[in-house]
PDB file of N, CA and C in Angstrom:
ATOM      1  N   UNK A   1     221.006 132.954  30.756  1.00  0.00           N
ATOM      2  CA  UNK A   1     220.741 131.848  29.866  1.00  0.00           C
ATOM      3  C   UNK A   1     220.044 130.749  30.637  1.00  0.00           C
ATOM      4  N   UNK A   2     219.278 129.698  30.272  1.00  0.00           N
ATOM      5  CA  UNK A   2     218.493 128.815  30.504  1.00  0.00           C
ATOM      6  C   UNK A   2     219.275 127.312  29.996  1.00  0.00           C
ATOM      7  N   UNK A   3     219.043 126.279  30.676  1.00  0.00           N
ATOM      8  CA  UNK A   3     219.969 125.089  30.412  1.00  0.00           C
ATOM      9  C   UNK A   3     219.218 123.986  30.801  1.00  0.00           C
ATOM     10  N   UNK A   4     219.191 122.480  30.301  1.00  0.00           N
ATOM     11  CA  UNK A   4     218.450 121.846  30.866  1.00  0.00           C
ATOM     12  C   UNK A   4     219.551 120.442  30.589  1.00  0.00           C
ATOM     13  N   UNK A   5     219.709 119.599  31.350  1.00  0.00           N
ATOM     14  CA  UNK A   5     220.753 118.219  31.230  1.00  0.00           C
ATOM     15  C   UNK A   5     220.441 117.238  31.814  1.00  0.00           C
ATOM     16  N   UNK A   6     221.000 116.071  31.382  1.00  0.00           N
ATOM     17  CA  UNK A   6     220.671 114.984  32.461  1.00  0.00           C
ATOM     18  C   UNK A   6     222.675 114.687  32.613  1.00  0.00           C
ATOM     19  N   UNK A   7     223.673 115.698  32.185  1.00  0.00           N
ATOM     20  CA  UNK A   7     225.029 115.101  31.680  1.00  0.00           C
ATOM     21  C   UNK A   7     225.275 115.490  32.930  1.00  0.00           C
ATOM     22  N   UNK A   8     226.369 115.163  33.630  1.00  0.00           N
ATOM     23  CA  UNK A   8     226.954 115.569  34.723  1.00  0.00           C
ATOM     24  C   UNK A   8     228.596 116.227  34.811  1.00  0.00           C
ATOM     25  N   UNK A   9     229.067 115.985  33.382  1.00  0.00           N
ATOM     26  CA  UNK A   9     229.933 116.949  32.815  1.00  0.00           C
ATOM     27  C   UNK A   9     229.685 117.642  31.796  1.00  0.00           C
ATOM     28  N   UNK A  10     230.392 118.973  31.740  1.00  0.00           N
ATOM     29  CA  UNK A  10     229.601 119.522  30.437  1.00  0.00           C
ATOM     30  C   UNK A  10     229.961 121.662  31.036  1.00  0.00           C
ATOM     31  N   UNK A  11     230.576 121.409  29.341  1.00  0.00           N
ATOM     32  CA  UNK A  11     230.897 122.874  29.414  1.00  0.00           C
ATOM     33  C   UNK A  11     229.856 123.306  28.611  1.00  0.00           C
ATOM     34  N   UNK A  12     229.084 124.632  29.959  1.00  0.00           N
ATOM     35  CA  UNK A  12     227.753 125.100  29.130  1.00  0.00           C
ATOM     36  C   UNK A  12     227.668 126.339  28.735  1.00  0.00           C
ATOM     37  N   UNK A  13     228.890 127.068  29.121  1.00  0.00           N
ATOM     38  CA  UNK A  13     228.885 128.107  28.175  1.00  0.00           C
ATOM     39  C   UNK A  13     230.463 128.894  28.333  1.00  0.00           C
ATOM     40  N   UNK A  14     230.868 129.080  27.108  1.00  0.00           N
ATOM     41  CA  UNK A  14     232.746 129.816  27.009  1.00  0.00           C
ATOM     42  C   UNK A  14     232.710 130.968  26.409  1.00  0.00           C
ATOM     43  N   UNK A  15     233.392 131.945  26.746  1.00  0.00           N
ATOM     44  CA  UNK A  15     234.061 132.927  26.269  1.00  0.00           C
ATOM     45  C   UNK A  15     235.360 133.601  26.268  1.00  0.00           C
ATOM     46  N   UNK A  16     235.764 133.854  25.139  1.00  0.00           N
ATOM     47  CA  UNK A  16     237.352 134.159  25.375  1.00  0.00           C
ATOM     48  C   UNK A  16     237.490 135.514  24.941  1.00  0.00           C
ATOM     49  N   UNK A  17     238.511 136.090  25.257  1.00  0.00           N
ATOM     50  CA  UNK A  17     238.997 137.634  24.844  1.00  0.00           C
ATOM     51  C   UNK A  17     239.920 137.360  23.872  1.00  0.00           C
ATOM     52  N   UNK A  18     240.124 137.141  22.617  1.00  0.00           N
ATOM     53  CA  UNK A  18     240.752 136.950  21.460  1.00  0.00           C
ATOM     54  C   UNK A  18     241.914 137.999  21.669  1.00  0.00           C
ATOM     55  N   UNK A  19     242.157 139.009  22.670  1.00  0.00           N
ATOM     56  CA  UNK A  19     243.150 139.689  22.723  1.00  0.00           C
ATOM     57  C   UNK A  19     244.593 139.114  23.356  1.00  0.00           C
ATOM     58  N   UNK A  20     243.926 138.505  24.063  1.00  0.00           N
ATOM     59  CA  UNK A  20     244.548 137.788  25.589  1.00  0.00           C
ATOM     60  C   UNK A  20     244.123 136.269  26.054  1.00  0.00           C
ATOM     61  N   UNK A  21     244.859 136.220  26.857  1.00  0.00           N
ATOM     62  CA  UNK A  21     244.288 134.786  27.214  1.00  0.00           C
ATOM     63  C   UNK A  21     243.018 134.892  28.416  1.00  0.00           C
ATOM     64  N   UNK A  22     242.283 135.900  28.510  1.00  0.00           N
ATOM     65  CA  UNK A  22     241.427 135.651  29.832  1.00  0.00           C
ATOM     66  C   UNK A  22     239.724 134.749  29.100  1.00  0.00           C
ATOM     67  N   UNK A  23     239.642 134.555  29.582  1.00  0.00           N
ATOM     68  CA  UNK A  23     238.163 133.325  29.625  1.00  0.00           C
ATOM     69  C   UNK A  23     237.035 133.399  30.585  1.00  0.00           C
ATOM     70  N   UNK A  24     235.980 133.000  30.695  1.00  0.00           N
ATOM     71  CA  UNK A  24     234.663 133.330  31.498  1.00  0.00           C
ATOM     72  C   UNK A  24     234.095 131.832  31.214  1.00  0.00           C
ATOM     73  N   UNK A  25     233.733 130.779  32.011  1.00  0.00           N
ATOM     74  CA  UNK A  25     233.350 129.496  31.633  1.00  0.00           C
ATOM     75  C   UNK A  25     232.231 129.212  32.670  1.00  0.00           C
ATOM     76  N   UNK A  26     231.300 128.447  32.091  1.00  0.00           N
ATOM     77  CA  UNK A  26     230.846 127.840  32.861  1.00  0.00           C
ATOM     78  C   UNK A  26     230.295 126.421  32.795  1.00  0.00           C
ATOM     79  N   UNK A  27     230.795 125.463  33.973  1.00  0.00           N
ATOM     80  CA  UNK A  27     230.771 124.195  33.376  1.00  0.00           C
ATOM     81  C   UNK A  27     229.731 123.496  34.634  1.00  0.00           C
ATOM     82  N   UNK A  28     229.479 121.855  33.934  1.00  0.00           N
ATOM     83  CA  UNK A  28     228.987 120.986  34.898  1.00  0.00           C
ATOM     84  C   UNK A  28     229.975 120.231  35.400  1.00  0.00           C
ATOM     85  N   UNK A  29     230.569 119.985  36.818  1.00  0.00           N
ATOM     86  CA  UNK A  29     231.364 119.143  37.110  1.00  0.00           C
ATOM     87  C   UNK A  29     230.823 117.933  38.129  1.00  0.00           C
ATOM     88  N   UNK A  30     230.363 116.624  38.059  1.00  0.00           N
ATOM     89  CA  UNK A  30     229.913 115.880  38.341  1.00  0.00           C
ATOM     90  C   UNK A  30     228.689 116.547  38.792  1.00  0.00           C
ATOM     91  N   UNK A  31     228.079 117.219  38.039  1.00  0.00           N
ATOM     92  CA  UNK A  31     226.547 117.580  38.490  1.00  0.00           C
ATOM     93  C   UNK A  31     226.369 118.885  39.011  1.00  0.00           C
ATOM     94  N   UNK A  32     227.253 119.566  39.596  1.00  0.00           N
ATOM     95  CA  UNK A  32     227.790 120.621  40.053  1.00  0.00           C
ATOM     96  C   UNK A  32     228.176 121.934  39.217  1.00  0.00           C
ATOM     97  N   UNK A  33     226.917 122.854  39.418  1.00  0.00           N
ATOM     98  CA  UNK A  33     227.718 123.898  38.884  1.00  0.00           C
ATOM     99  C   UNK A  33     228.893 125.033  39.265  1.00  0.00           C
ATOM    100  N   UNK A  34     229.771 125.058  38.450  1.00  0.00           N
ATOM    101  CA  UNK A  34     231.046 126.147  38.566  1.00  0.00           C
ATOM    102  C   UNK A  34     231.564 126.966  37.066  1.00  0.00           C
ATOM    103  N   UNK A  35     232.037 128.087  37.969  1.00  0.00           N
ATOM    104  CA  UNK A  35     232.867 129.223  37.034  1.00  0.00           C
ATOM    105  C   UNK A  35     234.215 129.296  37.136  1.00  0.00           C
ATOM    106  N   UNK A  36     234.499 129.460  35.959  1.00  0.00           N
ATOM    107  CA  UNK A  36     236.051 129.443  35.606  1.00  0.00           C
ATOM    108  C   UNK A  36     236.587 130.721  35.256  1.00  0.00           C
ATOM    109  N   UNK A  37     237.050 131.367  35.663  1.00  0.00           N
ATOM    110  CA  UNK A  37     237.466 132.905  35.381  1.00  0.00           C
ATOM    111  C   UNK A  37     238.879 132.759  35.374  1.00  0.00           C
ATOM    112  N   UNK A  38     239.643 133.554  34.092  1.00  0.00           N
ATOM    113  CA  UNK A  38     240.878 133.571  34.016  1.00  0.00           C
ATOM    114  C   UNK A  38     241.072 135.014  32.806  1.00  0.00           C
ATOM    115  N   UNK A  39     242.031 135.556  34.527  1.00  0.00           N
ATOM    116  CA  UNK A  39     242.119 137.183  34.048  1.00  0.00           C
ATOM    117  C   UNK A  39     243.166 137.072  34.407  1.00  0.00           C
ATOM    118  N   UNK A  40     244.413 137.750  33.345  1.00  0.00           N
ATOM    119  CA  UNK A  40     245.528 138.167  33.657  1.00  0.00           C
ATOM    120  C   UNK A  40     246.476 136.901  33.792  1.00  0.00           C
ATOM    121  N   UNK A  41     246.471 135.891  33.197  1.00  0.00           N
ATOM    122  CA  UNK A  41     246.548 134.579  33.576  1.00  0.00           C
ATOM    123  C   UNK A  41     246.410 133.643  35.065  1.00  0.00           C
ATOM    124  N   UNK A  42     245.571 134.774  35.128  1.00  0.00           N
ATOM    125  CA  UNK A  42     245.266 134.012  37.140  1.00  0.00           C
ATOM    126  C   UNK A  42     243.761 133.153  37.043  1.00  0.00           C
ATOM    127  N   UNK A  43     244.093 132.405  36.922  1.00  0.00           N
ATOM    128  CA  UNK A  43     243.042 131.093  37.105  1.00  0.00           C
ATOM    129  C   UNK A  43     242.152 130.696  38.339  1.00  0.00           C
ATOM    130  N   UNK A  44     241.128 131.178  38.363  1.00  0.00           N
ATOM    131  CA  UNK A  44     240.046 130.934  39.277  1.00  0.00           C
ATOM    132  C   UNK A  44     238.483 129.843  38.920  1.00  0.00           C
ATOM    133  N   UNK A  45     238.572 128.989  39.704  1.00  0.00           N
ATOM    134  CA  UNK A  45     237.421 128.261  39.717  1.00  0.00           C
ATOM    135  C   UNK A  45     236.584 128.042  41.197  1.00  0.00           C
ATOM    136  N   UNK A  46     235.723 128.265  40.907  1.00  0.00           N
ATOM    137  CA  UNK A  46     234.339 128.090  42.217  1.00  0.00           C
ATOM    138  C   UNK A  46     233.113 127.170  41.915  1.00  0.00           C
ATOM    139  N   UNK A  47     232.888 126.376  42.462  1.00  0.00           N
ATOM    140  CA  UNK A  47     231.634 126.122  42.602  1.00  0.00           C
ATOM    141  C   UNK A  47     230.938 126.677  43.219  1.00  0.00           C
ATOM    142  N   UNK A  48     229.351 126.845  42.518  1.00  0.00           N
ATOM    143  CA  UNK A  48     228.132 127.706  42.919  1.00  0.00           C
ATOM    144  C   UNK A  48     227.341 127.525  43.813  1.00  0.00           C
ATOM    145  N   UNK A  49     226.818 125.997  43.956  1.00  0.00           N
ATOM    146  CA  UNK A  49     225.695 125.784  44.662  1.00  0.00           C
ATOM    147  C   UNK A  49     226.267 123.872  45.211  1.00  0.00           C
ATOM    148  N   UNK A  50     225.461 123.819  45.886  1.00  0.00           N
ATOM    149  CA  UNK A  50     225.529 122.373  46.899  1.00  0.00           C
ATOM    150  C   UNK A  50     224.768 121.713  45.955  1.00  0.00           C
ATOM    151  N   UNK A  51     223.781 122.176  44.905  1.00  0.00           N
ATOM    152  CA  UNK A  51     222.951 121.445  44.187  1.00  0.00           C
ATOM    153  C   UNK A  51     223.156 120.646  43.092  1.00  0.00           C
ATOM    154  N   UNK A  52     222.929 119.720  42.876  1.00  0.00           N
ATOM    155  CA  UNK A  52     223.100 119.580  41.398  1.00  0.00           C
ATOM    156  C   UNK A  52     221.892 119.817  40.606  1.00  0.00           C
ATOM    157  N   UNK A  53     223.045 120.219  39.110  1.00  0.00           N
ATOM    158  CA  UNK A  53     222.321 120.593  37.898  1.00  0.00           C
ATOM    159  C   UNK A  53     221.758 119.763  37.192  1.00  0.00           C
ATOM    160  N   UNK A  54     222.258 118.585  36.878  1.00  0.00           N
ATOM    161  CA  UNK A  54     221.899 117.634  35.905  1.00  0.00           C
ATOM    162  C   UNK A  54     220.628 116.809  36.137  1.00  0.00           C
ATOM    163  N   UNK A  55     219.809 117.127  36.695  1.00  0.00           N
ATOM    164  CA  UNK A  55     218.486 116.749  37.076  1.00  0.00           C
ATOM    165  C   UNK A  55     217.096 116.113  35.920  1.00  0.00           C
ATOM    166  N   UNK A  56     217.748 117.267  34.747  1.00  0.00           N
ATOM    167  CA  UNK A  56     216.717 117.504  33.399  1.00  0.00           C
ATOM    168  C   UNK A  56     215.624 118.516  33.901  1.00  0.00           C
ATOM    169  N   UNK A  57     215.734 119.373  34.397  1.00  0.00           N
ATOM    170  CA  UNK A  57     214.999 120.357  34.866  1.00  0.00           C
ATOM    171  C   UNK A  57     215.336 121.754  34.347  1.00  0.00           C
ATOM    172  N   UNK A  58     214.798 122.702  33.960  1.00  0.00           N
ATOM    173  CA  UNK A  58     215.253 123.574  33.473  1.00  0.00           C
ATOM    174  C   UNK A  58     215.840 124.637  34.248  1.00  0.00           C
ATOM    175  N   UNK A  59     216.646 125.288  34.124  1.00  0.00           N
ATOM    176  CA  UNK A  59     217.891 125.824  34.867  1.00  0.00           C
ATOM    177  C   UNK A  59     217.848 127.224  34.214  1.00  0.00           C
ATOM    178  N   UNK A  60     217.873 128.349  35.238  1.00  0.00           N
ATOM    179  CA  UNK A  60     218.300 129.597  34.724  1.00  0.00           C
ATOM    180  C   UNK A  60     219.734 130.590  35.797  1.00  0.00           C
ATOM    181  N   UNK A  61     220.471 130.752  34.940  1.00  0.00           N
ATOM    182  CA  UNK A  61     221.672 131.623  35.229  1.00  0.00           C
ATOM    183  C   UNK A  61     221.193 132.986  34.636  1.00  0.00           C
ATOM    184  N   UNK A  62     221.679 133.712  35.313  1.00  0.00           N
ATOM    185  CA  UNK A  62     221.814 135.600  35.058  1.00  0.00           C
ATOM    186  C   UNK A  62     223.363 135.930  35.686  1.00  0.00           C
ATOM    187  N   UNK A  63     223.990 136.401  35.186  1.00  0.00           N
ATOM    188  CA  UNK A  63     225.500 136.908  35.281  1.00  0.00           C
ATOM    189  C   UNK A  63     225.286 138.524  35.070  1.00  0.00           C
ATOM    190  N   UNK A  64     225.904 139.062  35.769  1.00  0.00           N
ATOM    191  CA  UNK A  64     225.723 140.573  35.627  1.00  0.00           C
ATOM    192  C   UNK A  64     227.737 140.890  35.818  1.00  0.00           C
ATOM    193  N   UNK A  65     228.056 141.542  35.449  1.00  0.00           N
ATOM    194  CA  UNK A  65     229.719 141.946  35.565  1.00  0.00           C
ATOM    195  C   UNK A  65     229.946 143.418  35.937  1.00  0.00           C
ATOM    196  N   UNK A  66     230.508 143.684  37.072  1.00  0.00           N
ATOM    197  CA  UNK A  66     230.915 145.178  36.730  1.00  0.00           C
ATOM    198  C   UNK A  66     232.081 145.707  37.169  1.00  0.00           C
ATOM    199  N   UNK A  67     232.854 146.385  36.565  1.00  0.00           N
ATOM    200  CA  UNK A  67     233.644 146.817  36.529  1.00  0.00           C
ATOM    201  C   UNK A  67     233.805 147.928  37.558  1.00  0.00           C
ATOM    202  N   UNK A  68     235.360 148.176  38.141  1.00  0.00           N
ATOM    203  CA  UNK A  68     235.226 149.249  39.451  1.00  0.00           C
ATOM    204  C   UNK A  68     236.896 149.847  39.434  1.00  0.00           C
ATOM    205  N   UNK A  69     237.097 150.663  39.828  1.00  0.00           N
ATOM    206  CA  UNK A  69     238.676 150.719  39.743  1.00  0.00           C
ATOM    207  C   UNK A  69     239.432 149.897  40.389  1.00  0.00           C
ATOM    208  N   UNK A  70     240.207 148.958  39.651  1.00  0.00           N
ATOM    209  CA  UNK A  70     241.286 148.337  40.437  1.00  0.00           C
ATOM    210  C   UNK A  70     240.304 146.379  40.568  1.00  0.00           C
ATOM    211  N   UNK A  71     239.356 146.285  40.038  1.00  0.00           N
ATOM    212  CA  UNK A  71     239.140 144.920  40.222  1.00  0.00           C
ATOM    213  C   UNK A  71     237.622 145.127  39.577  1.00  0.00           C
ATOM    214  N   UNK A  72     237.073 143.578  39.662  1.00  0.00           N
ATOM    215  CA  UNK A  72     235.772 143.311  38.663  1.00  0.00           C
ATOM    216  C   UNK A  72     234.895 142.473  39.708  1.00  0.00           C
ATOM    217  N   UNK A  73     233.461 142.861  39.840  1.00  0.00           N
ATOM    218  CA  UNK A  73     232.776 142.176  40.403  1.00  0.00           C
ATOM    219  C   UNK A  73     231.923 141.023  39.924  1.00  0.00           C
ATOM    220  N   UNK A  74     231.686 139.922  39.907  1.00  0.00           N
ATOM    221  CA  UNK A  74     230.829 138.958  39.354  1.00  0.00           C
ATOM    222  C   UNK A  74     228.840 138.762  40.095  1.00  0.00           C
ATOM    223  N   UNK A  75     228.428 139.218  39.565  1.00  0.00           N
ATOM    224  CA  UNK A  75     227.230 138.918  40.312  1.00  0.00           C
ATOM    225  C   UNK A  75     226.279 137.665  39.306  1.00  0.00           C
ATOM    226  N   UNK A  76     226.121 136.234  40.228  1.00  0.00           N
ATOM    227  CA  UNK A  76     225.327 135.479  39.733  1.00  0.00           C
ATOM    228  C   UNK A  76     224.003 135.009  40.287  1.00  0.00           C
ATOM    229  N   UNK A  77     222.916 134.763  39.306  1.00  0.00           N
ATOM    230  CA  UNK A  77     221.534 134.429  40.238  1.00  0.00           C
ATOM    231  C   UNK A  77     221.245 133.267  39.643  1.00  0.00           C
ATOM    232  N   UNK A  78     220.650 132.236  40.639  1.00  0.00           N
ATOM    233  CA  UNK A  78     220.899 131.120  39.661  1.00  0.00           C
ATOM    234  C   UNK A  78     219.193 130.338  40.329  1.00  0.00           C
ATOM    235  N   UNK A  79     218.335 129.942  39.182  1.00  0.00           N
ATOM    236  CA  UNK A  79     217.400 129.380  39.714  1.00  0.00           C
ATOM    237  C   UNK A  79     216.672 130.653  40.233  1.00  0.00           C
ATOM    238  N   UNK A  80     216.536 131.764  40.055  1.00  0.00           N
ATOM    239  CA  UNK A  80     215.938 132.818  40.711  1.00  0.00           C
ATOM    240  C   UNK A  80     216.166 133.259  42.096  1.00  0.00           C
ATOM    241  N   UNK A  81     217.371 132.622  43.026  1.00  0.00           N
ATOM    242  CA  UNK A  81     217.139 132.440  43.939  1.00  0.00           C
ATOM    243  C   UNK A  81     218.742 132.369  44.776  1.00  0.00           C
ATOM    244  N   UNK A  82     219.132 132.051  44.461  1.00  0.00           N
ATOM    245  CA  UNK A  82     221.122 131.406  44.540  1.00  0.00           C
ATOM    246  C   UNK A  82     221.615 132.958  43.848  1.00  0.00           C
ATOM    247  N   UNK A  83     222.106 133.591  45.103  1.00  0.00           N
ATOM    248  CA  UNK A  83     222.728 134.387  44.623  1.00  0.00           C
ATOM    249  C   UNK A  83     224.360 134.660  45.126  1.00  0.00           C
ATOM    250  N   UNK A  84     224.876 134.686  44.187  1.00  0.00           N
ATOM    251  CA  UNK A  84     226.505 134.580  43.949  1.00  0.00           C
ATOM    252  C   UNK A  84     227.569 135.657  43.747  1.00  0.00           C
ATOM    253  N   UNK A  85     228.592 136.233  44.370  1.00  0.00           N
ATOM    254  CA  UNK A  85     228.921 137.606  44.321  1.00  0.00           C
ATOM    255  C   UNK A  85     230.330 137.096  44.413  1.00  0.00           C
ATOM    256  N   UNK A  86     231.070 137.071  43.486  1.00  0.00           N
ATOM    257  CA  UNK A  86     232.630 137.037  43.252  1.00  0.00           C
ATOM    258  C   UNK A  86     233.451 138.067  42.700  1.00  0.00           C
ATOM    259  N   UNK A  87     234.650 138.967  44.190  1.00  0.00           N
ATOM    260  CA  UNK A  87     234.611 139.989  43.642  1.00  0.00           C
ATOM    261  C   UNK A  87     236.843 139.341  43.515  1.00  0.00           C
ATOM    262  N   UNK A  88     237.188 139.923  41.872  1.00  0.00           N
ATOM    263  CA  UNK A  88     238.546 140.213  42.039  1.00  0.00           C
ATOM    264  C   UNK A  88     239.145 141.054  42.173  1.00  0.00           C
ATOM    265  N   UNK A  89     239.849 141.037  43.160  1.00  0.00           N
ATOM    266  CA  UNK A  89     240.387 143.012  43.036  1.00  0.00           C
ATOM    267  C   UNK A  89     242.123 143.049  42.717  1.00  0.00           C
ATOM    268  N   UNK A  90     242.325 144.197  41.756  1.00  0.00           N
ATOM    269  CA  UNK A  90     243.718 144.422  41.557  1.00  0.00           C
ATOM    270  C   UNK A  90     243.682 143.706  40.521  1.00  0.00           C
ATOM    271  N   UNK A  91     242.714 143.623  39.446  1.00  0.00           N
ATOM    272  CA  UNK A  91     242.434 143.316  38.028  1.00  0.00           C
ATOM    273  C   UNK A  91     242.489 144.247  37.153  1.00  0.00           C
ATOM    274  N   UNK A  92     243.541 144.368  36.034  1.00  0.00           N
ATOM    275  CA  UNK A  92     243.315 145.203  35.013  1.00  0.00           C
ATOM    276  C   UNK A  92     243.018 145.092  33.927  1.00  0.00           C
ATOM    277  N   UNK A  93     242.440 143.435  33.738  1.00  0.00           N
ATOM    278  CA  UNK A  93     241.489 143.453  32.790  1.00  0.00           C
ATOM    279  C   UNK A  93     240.265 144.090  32.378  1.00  0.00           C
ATOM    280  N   UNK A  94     239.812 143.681  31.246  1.00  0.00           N
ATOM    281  CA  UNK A  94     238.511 144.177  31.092  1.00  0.00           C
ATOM    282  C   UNK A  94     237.936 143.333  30.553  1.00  0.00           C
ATOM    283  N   UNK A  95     236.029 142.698  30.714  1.00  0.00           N
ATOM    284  CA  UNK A  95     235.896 141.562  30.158  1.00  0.00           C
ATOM    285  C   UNK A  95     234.747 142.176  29.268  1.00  0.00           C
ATOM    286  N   UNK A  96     235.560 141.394  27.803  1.00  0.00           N
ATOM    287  CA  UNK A  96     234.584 142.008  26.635  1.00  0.00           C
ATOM    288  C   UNK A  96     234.045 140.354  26.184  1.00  0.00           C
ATOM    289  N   UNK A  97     232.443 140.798  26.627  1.00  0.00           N
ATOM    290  CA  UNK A  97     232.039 140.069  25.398  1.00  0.00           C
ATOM    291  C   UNK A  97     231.225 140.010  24.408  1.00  0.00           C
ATOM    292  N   UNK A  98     232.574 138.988  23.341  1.00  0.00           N
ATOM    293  CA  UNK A  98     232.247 139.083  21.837  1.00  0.00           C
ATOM    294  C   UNK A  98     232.349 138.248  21.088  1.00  0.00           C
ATOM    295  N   UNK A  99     232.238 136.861  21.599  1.00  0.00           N
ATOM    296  CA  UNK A  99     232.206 135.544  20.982  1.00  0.00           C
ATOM    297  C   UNK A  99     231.882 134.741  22.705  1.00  0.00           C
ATOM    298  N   UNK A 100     230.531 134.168  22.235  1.00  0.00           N
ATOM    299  CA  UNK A 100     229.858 132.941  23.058  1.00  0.00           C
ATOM    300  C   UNK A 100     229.927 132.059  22.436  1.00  0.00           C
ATOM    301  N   UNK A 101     230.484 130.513  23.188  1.00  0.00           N
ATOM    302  CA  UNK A 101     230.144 129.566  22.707  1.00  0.00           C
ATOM    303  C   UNK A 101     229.282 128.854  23.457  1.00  0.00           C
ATOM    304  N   UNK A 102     228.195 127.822  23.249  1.00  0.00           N
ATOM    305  CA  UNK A 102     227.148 127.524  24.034  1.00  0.00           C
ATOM    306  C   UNK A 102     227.126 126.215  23.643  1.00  0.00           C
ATOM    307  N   UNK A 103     227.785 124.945  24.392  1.00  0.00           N
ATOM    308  CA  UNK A 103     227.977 123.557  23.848  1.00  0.00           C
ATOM    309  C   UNK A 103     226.633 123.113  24.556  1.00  0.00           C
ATOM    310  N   UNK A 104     225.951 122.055  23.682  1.00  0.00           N
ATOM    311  CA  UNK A 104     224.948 121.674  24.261  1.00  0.00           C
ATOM    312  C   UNK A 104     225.019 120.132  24.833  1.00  0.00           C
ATOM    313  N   UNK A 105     224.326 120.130  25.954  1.00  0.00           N
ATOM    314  CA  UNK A 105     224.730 118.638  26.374  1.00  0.00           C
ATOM    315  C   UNK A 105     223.265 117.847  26.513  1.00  0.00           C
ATOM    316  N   UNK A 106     223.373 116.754  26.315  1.00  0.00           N
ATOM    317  CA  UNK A 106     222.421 115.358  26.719  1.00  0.00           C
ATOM    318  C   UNK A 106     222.257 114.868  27.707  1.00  0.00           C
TER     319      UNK A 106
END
């Protein structure tokens, strides 16, 4: 997805598993982008980059997910260039998605 802000908070994109409580987020935190992952009720947050987002510049994320026995890998590219590899292991979730929400910010 593609994003463009001048906000320096700001949830820019959610998803939930309507089965369970696990979630996939990604927000602006004082300018700063981070992911919020919550599988199995284990709550994980990272920030991505040293950069900030909120510039008003246009911004591209690619998320790729894959699944492996026994845990889930996160692969993110951000800006074409920032690449991001968050792996959980001893996860028996599975992340379906099937409802995006995409809040837009100013």
């Amino acid at each position: 997805f593609r994003f463009q802000t001048h906000s320096s908070d700001a949830i820019l994109l959610y998803t939930t598993n309507k089965l369970n409580e696990d979630f996939l987020g990604f927000d602006l935190i004082d300018g700063f982008f981070s992911i919020t992952i919550n599988l199995n009720k284990n709550k994980q947050r990272q920030e991505l980059s040293q950069q900030r987002f909120n510039d008003g510049q246009t911004h591209f994320i690619s998320l790729h997910i894959q699944g492996y026995q026994g845990g889930l890998e996160f692969n993110l590219i951000m800006d074409y260039r920032h690449n991001t590899r968050i792996v959980i292991r001893n996860s028996l979730s599975k992340v379906i998605v099937s409802y995006i929400y995409v809040f837009f910010c100013f």
